[in-house]
C-alpha atoms as a PDB file:
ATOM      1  CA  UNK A   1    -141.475-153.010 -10.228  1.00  0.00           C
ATOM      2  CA  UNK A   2    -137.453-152.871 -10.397  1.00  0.00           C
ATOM      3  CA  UNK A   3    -135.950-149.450 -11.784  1.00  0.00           C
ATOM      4  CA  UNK A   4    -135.022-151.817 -15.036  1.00  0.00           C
ATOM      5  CA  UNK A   5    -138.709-152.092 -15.404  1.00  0.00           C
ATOM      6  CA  UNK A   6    -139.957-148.413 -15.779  1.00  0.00           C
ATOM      7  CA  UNK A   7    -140.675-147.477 -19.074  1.00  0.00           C
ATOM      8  CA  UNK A   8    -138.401-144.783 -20.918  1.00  0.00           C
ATOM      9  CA  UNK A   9    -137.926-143.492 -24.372  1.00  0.00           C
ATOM     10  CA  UNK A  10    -134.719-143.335 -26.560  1.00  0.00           C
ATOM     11  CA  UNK A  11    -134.270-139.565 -27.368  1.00  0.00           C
ATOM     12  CA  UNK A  12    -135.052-140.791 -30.365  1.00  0.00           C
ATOM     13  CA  UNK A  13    -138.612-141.473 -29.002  1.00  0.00           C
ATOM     14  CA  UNK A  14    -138.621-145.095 -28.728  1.00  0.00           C
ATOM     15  CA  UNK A  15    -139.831-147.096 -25.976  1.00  0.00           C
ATOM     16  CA  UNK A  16    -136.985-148.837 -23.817  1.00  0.00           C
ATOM     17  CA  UNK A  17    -136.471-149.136 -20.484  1.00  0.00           C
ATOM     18  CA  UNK A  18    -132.807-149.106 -18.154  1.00  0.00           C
ATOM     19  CA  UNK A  19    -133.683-153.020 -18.554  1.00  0.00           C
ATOM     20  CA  UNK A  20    -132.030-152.669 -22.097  1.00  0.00           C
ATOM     21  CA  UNK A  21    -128.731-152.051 -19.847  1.00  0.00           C
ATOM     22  CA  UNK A  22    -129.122-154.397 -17.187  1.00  0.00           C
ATOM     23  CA  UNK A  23    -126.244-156.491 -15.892  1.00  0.00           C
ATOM     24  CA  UNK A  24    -123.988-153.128 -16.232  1.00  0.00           C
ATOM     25  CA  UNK A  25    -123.014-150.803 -13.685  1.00  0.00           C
ATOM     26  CA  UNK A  26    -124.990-147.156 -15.065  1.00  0.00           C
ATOM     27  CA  UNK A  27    -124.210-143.796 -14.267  1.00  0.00           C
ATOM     28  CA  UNK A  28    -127.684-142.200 -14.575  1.00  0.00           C
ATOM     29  CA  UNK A  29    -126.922-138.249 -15.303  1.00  0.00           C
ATOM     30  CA  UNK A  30    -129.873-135.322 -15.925  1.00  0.00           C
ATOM     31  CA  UNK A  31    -127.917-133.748 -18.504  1.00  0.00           C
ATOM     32  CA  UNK A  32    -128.513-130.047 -20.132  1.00  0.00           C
ATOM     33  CA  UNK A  33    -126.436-128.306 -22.839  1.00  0.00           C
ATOM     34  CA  UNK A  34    -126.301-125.025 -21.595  1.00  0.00           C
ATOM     35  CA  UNK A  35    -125.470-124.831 -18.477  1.00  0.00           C
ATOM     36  CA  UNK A  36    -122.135-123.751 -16.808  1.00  0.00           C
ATOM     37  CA  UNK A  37    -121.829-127.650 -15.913  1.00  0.00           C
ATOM     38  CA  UNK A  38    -122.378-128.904 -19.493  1.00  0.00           C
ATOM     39  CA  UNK A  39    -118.407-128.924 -19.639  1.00  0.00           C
ATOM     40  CA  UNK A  40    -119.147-132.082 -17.428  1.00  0.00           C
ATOM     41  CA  UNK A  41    -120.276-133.899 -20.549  1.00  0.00           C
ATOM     42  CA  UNK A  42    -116.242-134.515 -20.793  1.00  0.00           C
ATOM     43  CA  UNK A  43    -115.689-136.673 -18.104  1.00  0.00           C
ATOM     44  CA  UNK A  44    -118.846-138.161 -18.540  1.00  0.00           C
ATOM     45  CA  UNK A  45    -117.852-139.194 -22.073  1.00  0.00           C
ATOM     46  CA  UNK A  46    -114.224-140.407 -20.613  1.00  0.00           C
ATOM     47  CA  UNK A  47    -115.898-142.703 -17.818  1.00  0.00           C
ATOM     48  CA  UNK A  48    -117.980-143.978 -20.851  1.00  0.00           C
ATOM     49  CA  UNK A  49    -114.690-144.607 -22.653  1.00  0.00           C
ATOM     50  CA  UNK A  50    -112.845-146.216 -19.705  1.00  0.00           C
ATOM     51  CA  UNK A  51    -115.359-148.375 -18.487  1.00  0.00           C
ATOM     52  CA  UNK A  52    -117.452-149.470 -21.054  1.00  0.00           C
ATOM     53  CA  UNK A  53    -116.132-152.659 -21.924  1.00  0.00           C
ATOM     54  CA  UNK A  54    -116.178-153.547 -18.594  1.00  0.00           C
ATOM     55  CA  UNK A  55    -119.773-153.874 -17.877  1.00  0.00           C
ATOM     56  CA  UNK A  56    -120.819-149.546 -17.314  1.00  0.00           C
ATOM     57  CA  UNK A  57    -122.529-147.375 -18.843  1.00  0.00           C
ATOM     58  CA  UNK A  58    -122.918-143.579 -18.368  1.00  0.00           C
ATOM     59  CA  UNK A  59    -127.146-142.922 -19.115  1.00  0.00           C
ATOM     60  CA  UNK A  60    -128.029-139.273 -20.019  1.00  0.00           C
ATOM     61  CA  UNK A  61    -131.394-137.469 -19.787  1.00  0.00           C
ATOM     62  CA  UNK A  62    -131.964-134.034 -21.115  1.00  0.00           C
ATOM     63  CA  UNK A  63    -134.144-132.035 -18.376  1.00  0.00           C
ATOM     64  CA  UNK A  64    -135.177-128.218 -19.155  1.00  0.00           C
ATOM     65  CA  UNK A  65    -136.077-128.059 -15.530  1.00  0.00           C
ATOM     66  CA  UNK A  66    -133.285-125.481 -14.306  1.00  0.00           C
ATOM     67  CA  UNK A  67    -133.500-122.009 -15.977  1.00  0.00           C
ATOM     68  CA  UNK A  68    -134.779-123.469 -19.163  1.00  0.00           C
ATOM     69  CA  UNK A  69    -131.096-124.774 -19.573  1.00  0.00           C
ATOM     70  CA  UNK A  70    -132.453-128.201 -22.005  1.00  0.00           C
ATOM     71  CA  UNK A  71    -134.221-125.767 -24.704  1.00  0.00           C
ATOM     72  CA  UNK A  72    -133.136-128.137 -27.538  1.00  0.00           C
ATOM     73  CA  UNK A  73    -135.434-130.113 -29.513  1.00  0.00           C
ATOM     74  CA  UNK A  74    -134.691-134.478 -29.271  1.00  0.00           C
ATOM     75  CA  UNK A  75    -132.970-133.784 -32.802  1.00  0.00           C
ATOM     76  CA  UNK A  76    -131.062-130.723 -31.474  1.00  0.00           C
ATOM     77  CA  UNK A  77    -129.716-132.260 -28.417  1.00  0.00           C
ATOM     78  CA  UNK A  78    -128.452-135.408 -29.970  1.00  0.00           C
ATOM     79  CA  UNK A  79    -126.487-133.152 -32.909  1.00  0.00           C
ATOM     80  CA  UNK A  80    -124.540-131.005 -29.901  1.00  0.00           C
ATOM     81  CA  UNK A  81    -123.947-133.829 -27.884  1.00  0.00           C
ATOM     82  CA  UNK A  82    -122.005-135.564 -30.483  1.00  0.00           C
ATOM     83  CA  UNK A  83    -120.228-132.875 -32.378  1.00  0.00           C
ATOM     84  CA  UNK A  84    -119.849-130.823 -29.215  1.00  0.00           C
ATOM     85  CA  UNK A  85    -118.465-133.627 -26.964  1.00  0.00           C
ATOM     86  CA  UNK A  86    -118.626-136.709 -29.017  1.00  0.00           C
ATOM     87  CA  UNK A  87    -120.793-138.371 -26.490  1.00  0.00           C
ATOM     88  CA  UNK A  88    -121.365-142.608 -27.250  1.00  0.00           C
ATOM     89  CA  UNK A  89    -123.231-143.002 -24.190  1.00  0.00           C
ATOM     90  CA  UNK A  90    -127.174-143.569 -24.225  1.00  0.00           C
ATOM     91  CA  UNK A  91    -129.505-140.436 -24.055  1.00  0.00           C
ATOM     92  CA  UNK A  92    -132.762-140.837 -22.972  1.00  0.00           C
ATOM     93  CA  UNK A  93    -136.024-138.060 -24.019  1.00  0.00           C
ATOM     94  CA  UNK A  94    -136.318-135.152 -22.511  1.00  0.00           C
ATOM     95  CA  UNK A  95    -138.292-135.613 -18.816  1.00  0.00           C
ATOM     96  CA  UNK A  96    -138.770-133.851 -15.397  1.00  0.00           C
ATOM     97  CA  UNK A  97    -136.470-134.927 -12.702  1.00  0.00           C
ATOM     98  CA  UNK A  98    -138.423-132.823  -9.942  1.00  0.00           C
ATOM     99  CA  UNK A  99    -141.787-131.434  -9.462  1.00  0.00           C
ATOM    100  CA  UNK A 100    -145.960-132.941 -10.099  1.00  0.00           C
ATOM    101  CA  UNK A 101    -144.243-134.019 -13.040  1.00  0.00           C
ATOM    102  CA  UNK A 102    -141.124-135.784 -12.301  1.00  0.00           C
ATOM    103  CA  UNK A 103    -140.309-138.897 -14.009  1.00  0.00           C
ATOM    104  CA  UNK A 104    -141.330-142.598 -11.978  1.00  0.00           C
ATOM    105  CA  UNK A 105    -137.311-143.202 -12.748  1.00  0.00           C
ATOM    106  CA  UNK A 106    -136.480-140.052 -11.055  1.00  0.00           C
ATOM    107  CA  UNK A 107    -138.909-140.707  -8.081  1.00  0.00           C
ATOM    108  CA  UNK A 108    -137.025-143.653  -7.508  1.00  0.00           C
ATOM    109  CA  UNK A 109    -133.503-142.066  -7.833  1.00  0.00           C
ATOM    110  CA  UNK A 110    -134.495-138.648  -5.645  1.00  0.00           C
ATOM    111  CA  UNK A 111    -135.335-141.275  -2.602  1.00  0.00           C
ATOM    112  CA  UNK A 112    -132.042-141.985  -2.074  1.00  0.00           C
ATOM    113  CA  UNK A 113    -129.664-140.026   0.116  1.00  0.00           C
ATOM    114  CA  UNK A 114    -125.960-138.497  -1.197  1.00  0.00           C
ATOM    115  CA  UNK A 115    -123.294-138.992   1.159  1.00  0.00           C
ATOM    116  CA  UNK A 116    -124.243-136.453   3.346  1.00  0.00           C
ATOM    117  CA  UNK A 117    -128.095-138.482   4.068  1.00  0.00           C
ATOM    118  CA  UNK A 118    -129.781-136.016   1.870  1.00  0.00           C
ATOM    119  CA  UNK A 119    -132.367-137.738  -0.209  1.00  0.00           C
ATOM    120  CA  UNK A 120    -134.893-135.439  -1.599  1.00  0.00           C
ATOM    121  CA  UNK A 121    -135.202-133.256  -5.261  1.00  0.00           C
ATOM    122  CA  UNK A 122    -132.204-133.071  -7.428  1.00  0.00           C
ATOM    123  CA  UNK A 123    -130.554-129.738  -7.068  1.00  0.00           C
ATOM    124  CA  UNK A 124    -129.308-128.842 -10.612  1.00  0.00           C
ATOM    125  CA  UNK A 125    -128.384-130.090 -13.493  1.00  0.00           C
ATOM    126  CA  UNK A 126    -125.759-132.885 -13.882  1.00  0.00           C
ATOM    127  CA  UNK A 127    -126.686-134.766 -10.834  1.00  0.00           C
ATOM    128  CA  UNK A 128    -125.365-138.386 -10.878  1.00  0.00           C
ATOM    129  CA  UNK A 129    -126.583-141.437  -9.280  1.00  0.00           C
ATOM    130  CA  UNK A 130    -124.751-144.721  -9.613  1.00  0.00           C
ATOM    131  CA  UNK A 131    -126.991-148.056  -9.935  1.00  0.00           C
ATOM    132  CA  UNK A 132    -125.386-151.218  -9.530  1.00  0.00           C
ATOM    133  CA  UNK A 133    -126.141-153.899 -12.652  1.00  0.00           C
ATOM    134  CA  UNK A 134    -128.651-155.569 -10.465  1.00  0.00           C
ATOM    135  CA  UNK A 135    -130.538-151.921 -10.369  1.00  0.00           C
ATOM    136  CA  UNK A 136    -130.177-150.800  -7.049  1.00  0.00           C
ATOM    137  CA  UNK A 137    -129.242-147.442  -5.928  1.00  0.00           C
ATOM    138  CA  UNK A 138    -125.748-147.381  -4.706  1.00  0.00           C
ATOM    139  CA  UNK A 139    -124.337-143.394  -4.676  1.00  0.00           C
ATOM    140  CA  UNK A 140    -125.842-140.176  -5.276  1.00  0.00           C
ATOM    141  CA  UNK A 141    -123.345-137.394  -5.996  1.00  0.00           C
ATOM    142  CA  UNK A 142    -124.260-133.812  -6.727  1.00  0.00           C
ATOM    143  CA  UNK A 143    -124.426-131.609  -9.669  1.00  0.00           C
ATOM    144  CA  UNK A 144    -120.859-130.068  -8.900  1.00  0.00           C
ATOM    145  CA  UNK A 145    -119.200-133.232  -8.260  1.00  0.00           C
ATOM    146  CA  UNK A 146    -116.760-133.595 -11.481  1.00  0.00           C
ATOM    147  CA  UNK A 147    -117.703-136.877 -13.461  1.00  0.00           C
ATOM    148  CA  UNK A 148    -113.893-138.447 -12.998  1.00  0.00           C
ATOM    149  CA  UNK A 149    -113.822-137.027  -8.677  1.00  0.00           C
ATOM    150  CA  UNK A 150    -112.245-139.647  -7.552  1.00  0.00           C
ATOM    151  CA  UNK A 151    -114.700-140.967  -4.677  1.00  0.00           C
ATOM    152  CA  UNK A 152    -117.355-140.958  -8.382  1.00  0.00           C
ATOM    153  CA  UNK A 153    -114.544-143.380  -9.576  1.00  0.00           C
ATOM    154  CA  UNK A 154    -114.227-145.397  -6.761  1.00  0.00           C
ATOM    155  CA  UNK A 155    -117.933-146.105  -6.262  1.00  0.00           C
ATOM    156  CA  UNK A 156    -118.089-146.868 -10.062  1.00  0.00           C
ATOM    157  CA  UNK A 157    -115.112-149.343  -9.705  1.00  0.00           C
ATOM    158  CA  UNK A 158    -116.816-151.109  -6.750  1.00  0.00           C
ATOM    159  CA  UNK A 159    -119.842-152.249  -8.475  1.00  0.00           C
ATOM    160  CA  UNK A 160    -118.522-153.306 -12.074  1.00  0.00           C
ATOM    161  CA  UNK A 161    -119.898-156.651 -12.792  1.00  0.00           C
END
């Protein structure tokens, strides 16, 4: 099974799958809105805005999994994330990113190493990993990496279709 293939929900609850997005470059982001990183939602929303039209799309999924930071209900998160940061991007249902319960699309993403060869459980919120439009795995950069770093940039330019 590719990464397209494993079945998601829409924060709005319906099914879909990162197949809906293939052929673009997707910045896939475990998002939370209050968190001292939600600020991040910023850049995230900017790359979104720069990129999109060129075959990219940032992919957000709300996790509650770091000091109950994701409280929000589907309805909730949606509403702050667009009046709070006016985010276009797709957001994806609420799901574990670590743990007996973490998401097949996270056990994929986790395997892969950052820059530093550390594969292995995300650390906090507002990781980012970087799939290229055929699906694979191409970065992995931490939760306090800024959305626009430039070495994020870079590795987004390098695989736009």
């Amino acid at each position: 099974m590719s990464i397209h293939d494993i079945p998601l929900r829409t924060l709005s609850g319906e099914p879909s799958s990162l197949g809906a997005l293939a052929g673009k470059a997707l910045l896939v982001v475990n998002v939370a809105s209050k968190c001292g990183l939600t600020p991040q939602y910023e850049g995230l929303e900017r790359l979104q805005e720069r990129y999109g039209a060129q075959g990219f799309s940032v992919v957000g999924f709300p996790c509650n999994q770091f000091a109950g930071q994701e409280p929000g209900t589907a309805e909730e998160i949606a509403t702050f994330c667009s009046t709070t940061y006016g985010v276009t991007f797709p957001l994806f249902e609420k799901i574990d990113v670590n743990g007996p319960s973490r998401h097949p699309l996270y056990a994929e993403l986790t395997a892969f190493a950052d820059a530093d060869g550390a594969a292995g459980d995300v650390q906090w919120n507002f990781e980012k990993f970087l799939l290229s439009p055929s699906g694979t795995i191409t970065a992995r950069f931490r939760p306090r990496t800024e959305p626009e770093d430039e070495t994020v940039v870079k590795a987004i330019e390098s695989v736009l279709p």
